[in-house]
N, C-alpha and C. Protein backbone atom coordinates (compact mmCIF):
# COMPACT_ATOMS: atom_id res chain seq x y z
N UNK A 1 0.84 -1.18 0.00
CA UNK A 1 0.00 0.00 0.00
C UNK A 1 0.88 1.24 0.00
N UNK A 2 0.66 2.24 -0.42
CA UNK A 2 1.20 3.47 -0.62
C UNK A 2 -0.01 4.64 -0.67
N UNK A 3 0.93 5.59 0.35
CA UNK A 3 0.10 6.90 0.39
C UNK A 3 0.10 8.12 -0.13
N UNK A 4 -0.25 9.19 0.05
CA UNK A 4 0.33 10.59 -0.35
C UNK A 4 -1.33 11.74 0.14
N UNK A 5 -0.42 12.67 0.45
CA UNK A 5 -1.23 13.92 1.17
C UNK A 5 -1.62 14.57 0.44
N UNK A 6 -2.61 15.66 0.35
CA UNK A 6 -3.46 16.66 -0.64
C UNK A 6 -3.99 17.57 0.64
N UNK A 7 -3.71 18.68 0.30
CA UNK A 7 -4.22 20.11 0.80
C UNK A 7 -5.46 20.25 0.25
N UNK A 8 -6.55 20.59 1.20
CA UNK A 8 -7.63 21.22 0.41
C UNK A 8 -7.83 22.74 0.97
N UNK A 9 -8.74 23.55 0.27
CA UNK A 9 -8.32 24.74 0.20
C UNK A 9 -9.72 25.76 0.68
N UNK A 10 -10.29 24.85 0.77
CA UNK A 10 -12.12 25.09 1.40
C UNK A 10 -12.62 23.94 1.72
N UNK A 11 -13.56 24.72 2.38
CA UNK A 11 -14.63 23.61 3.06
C UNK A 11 -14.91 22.61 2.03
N UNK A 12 -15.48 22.96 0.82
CA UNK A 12 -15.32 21.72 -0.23
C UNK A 12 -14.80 21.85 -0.81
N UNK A 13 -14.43 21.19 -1.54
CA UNK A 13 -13.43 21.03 -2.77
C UNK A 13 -13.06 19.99 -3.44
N UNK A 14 -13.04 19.72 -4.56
CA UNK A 14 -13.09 18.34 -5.53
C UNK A 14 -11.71 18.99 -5.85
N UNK A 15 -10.55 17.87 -5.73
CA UNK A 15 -8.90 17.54 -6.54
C UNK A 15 -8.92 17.12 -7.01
N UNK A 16 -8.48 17.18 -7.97
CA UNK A 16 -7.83 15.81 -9.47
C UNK A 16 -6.88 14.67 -9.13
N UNK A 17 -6.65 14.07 -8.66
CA UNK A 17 -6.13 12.73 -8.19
C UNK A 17 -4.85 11.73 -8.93
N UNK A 18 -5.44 12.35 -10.53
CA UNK A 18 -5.11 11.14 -11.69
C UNK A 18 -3.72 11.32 -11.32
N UNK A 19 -2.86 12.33 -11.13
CA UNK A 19 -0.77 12.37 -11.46
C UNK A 19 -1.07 11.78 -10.29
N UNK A 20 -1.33 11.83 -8.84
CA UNK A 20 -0.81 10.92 -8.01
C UNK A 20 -0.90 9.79 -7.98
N UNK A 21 -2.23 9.06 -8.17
CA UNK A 21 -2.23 7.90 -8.22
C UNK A 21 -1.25 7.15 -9.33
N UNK A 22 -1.35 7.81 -10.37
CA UNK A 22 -0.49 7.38 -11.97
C UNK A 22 1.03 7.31 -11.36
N UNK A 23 1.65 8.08 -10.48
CA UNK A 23 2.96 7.96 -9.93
C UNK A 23 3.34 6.74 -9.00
N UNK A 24 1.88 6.90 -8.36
CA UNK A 24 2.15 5.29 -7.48
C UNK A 24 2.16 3.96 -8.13
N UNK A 25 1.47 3.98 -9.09
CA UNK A 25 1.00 3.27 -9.88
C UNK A 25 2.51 2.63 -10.62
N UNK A 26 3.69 3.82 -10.98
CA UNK A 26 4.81 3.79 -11.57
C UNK A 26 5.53 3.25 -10.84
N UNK A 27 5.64 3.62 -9.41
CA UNK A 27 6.21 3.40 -8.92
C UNK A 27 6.49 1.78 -8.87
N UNK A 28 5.05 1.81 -8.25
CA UNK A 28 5.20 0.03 -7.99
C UNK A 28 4.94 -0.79 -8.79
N UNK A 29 5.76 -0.37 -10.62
CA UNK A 29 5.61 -1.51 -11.34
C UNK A 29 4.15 -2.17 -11.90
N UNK A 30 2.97 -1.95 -11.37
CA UNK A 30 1.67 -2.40 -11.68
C UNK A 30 1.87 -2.20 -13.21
N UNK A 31 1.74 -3.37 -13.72
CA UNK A 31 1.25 -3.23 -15.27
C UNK A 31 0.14 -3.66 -15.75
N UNK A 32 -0.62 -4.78 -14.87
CA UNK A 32 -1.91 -4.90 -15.06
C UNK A 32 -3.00 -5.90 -14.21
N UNK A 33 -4.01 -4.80 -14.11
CA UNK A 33 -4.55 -4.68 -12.70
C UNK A 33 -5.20 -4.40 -12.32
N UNK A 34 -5.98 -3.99 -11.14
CA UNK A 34 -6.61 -2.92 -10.12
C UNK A 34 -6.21 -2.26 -9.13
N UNK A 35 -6.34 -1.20 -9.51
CA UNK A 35 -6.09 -0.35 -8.68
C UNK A 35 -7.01 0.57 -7.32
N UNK A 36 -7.10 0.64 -6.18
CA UNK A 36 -8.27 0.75 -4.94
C UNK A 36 -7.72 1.86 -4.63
N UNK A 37 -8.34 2.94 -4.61
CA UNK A 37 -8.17 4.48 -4.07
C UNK A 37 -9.18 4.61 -2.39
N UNK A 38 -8.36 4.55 -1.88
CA UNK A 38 -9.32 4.60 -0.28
C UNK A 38 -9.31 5.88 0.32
N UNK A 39 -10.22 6.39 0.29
CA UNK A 39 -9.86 7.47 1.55
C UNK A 39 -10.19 7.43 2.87
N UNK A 40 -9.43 7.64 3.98
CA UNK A 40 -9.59 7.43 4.99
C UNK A 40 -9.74 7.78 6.16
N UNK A 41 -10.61 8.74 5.94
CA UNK A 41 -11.44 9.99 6.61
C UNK A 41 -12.92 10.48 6.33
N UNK A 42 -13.96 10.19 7.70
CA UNK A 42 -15.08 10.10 7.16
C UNK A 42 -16.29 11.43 7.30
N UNK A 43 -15.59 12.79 6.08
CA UNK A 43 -15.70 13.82 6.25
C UNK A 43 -15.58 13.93 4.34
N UNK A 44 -14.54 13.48 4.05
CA UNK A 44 -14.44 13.13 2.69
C UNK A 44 -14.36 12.00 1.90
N UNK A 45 -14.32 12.11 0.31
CA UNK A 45 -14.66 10.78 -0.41
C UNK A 45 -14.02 11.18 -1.36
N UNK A 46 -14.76 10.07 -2.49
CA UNK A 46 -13.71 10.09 -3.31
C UNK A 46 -14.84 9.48 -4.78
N UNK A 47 -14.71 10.39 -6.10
CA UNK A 47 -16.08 9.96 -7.36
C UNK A 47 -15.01 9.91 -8.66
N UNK A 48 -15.71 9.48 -9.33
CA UNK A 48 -14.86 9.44 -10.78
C UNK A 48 -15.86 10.20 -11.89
N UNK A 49 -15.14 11.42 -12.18
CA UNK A 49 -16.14 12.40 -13.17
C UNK A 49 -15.72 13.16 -13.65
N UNK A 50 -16.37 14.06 -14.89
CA UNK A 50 -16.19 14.74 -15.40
C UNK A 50 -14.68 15.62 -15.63
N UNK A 51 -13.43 15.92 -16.26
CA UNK A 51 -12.39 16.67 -16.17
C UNK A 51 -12.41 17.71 -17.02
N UNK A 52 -13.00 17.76 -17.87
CA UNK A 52 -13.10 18.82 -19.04
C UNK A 52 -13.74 20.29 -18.77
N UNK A 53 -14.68 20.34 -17.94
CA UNK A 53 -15.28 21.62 -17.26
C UNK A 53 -15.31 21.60 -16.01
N UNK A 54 -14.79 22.80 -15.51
CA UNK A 54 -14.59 22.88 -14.46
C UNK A 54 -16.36 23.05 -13.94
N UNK A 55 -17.11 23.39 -14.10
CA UNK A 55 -18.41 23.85 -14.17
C UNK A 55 -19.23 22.69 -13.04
N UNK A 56 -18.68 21.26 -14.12
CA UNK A 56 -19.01 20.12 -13.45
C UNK A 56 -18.62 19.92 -12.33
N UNK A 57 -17.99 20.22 -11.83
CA UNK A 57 -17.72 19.90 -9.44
C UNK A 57 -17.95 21.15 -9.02
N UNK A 58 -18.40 22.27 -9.49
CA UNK A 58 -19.05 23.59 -9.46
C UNK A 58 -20.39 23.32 -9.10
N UNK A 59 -21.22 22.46 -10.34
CA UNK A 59 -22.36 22.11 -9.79
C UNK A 59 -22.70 20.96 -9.24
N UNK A 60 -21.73 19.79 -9.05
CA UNK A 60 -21.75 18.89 -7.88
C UNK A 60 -22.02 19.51 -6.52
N UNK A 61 -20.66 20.44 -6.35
CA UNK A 61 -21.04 21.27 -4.96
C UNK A 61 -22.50 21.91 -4.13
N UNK A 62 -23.23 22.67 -5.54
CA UNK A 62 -24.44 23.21 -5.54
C UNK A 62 -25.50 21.69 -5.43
N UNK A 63 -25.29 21.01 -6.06
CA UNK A 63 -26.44 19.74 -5.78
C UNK A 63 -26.64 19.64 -4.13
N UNK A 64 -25.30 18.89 -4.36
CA UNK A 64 -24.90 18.87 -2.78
C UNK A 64 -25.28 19.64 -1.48
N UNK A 65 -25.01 20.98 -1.53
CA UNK A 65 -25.04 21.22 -0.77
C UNK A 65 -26.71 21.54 -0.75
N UNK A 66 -27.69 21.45 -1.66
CA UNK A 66 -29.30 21.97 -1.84
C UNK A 66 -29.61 20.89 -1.21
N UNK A 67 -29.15 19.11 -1.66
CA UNK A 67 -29.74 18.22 -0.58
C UNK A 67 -29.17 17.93 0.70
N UNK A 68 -28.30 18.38 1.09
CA UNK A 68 -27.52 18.44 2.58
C UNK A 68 -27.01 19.76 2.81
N UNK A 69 -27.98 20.34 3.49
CA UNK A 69 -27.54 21.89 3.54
C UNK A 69 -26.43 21.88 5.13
N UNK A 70 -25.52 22.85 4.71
CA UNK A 70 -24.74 22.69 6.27
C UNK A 70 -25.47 22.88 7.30
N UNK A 71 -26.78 24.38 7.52
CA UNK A 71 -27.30 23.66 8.82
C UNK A 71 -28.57 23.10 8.30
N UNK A 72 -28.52 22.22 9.68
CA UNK A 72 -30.19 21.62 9.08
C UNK A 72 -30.59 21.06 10.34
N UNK A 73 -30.57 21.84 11.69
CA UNK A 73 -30.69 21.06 12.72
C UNK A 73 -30.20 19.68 13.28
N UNK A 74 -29.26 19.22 13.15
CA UNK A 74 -28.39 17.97 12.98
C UNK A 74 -28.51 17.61 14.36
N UNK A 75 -28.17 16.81 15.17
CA UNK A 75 -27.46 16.23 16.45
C UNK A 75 -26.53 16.24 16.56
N UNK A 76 -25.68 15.94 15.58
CA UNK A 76 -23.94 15.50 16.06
C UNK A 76 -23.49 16.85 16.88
N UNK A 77 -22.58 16.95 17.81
CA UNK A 77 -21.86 17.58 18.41
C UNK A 77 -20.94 18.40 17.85
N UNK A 78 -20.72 17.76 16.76
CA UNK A 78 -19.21 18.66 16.01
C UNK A 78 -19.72 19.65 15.23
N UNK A 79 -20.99 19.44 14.77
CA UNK A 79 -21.12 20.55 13.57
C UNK A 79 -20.99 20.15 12.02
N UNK A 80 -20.85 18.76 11.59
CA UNK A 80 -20.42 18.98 10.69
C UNK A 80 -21.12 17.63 10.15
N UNK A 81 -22.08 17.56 10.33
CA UNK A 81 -22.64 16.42 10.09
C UNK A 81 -22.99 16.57 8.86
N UNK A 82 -23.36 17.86 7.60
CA UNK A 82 -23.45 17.83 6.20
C UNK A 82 -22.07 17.20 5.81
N UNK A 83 -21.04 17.18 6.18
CA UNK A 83 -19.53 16.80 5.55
C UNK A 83 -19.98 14.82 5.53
N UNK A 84 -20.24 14.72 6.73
CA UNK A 84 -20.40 13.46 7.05
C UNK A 84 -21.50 12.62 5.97
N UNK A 85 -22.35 13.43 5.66
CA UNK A 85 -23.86 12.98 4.87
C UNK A 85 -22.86 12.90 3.29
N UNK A 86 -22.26 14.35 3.40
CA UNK A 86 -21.66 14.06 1.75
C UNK A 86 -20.49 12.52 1.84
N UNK A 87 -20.03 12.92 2.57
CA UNK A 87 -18.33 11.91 2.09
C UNK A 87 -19.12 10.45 2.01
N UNK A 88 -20.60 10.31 2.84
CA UNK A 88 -21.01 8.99 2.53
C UNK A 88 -21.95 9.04 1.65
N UNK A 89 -22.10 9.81 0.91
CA UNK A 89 -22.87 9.70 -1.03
C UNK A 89 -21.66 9.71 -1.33
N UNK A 90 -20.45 10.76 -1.66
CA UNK A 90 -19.67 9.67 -2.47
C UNK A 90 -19.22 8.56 -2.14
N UNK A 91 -18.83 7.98 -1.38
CA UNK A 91 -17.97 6.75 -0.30
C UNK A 91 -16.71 6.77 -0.55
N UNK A 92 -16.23 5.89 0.20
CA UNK A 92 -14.51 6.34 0.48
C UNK A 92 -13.47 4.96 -0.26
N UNK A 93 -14.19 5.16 -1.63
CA UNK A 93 -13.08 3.80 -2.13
C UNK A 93 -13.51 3.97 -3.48
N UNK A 94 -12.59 4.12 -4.85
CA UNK A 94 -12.80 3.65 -6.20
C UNK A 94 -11.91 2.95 -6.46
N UNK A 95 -12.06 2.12 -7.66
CA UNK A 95 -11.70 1.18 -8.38
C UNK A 95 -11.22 1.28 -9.84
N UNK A 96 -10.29 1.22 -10.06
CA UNK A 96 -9.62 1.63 -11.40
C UNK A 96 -9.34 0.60 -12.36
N UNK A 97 -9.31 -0.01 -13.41
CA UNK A 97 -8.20 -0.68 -14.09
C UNK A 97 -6.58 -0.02 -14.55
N UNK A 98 -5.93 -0.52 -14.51
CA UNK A 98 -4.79 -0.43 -14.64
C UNK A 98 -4.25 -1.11 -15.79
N UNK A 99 -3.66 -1.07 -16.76
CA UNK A 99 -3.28 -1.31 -18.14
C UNK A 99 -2.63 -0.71 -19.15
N UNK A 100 -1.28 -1.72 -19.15
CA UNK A 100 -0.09 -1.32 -19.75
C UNK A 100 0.33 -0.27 -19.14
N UNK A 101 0.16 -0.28 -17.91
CA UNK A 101 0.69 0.78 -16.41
C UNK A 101 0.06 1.86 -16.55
N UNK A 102 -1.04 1.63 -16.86
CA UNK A 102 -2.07 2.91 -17.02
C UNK A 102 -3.21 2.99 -16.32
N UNK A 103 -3.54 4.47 -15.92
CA UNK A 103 -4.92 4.18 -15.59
C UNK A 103 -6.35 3.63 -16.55
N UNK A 104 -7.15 3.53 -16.80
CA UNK A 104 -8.04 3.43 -17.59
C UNK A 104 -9.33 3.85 -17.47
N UNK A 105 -9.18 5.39 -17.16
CA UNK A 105 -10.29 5.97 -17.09
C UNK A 105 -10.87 6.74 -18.78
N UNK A 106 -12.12 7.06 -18.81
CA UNK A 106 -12.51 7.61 -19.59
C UNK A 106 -12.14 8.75 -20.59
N UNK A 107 -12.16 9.12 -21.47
CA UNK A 107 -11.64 10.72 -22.20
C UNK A 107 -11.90 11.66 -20.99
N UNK A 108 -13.21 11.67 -20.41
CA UNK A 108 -13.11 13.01 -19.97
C UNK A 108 -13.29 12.91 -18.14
N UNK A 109 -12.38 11.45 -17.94
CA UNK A 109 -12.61 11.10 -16.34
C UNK A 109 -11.70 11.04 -16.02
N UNK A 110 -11.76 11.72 -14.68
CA UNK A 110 -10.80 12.05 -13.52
C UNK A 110 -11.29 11.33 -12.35
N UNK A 111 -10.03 11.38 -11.36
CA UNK A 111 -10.50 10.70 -10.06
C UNK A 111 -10.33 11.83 -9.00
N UNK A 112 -11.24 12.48 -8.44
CA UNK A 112 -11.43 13.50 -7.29
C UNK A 112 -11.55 13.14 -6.04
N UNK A 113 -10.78 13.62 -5.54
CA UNK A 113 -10.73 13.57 -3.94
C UNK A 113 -11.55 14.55 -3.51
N UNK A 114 -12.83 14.09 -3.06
CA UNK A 114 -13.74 15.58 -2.70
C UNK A 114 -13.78 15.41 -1.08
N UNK A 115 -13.46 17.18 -0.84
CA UNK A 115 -13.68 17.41 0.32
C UNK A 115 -14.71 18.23 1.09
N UNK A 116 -15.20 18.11 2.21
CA UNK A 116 -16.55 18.28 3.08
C UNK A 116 -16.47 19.01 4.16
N UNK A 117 -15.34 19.12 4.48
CA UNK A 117 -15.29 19.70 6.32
C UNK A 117 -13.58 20.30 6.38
N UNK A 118 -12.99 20.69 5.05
CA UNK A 118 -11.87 21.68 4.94
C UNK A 118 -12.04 23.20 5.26
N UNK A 119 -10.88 23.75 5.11
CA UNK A 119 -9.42 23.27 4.41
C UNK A 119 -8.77 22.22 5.81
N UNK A 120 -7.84 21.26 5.00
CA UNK A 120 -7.59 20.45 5.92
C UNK A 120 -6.06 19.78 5.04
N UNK A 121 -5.36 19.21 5.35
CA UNK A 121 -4.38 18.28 4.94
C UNK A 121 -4.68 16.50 5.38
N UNK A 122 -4.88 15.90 3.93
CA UNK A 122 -6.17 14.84 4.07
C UNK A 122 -5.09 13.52 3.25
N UNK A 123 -5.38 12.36 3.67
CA UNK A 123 -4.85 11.02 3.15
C UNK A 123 -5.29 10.52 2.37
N UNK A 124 -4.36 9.93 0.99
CA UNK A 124 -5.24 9.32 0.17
C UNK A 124 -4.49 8.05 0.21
N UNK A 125 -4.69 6.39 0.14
CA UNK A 125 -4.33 5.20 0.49
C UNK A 125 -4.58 4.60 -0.98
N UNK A 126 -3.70 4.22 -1.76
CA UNK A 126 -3.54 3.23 -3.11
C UNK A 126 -2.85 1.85 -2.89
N UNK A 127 -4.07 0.86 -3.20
CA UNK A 127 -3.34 -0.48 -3.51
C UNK A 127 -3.86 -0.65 -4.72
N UNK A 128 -3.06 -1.25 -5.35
CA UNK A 128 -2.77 -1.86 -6.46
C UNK A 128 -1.96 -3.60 -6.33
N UNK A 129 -3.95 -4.40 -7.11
CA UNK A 129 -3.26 -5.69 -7.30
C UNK A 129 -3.41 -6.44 -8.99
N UNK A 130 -2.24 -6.96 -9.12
CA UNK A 130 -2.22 -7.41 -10.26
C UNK A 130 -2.52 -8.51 -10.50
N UNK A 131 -3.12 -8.97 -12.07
CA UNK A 131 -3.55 -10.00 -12.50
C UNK A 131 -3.08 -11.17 -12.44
């Protein structure tokens, strides 16, 4: 398993993922495979979408936050129980193929690390197993 850190820069925020994982990916030789993106913090997640307009995690955010508004009379103690509602619609694990040491996502797909309860300095966890 191999890790690596990401800054987020607001309370939410969707990152592009693909150079890190693609480096780990190099690193450890995977030529063909699956690859498991975990995140491991349950505040944020992790979707595979859109890279071509930025527009698109613009209006993810706005969905989002219209069906889980930050307040909404909650219970939890911390405050932050919309972060908690989001990171578990996206969930905290994708699945990649890997081929000819590549990722194998779509023309216009990326892998985002979205965040819920930033700015924060947040973990992202890659295994990669081969065929």
């Amino acid at each position: 398993m191999k890790k690596f850190s990401t800054k987020t820069r607001s309370k939410t925020d969707f990152i592009k993922i693909d150079r890190q994982v693609s480096e780990l990916i190099e690193e450890s030789n995977l030529m063909e495979g699956v690859v498991t993106v975990f995140i491991p913090h349950t505040t944020a997640g992790i979707t595979i979408n859109e890279n071509a307009d930025p527009d698109v995690t613009a209006d993810m955010e706005l969905v989002l936050d219209r069906a889980v508004p930050w307040e909404g009379g909650y219970s939890h103690f911390e405050g932050n129980t919309a972060a908690h509602v989001k990171a578990t619609m996206m969930g905290s694990s994708a699945q990649v193929i890997v081929s000819g040491g590549k990722l194998q996502l779509g023309t216009w797909q990326s892998l985002y690390f979205c965040e819920f309860d930033g700015p924060r300095t947040r973990e992202v966890w890659v295994k990669g197993i081969s065929e």
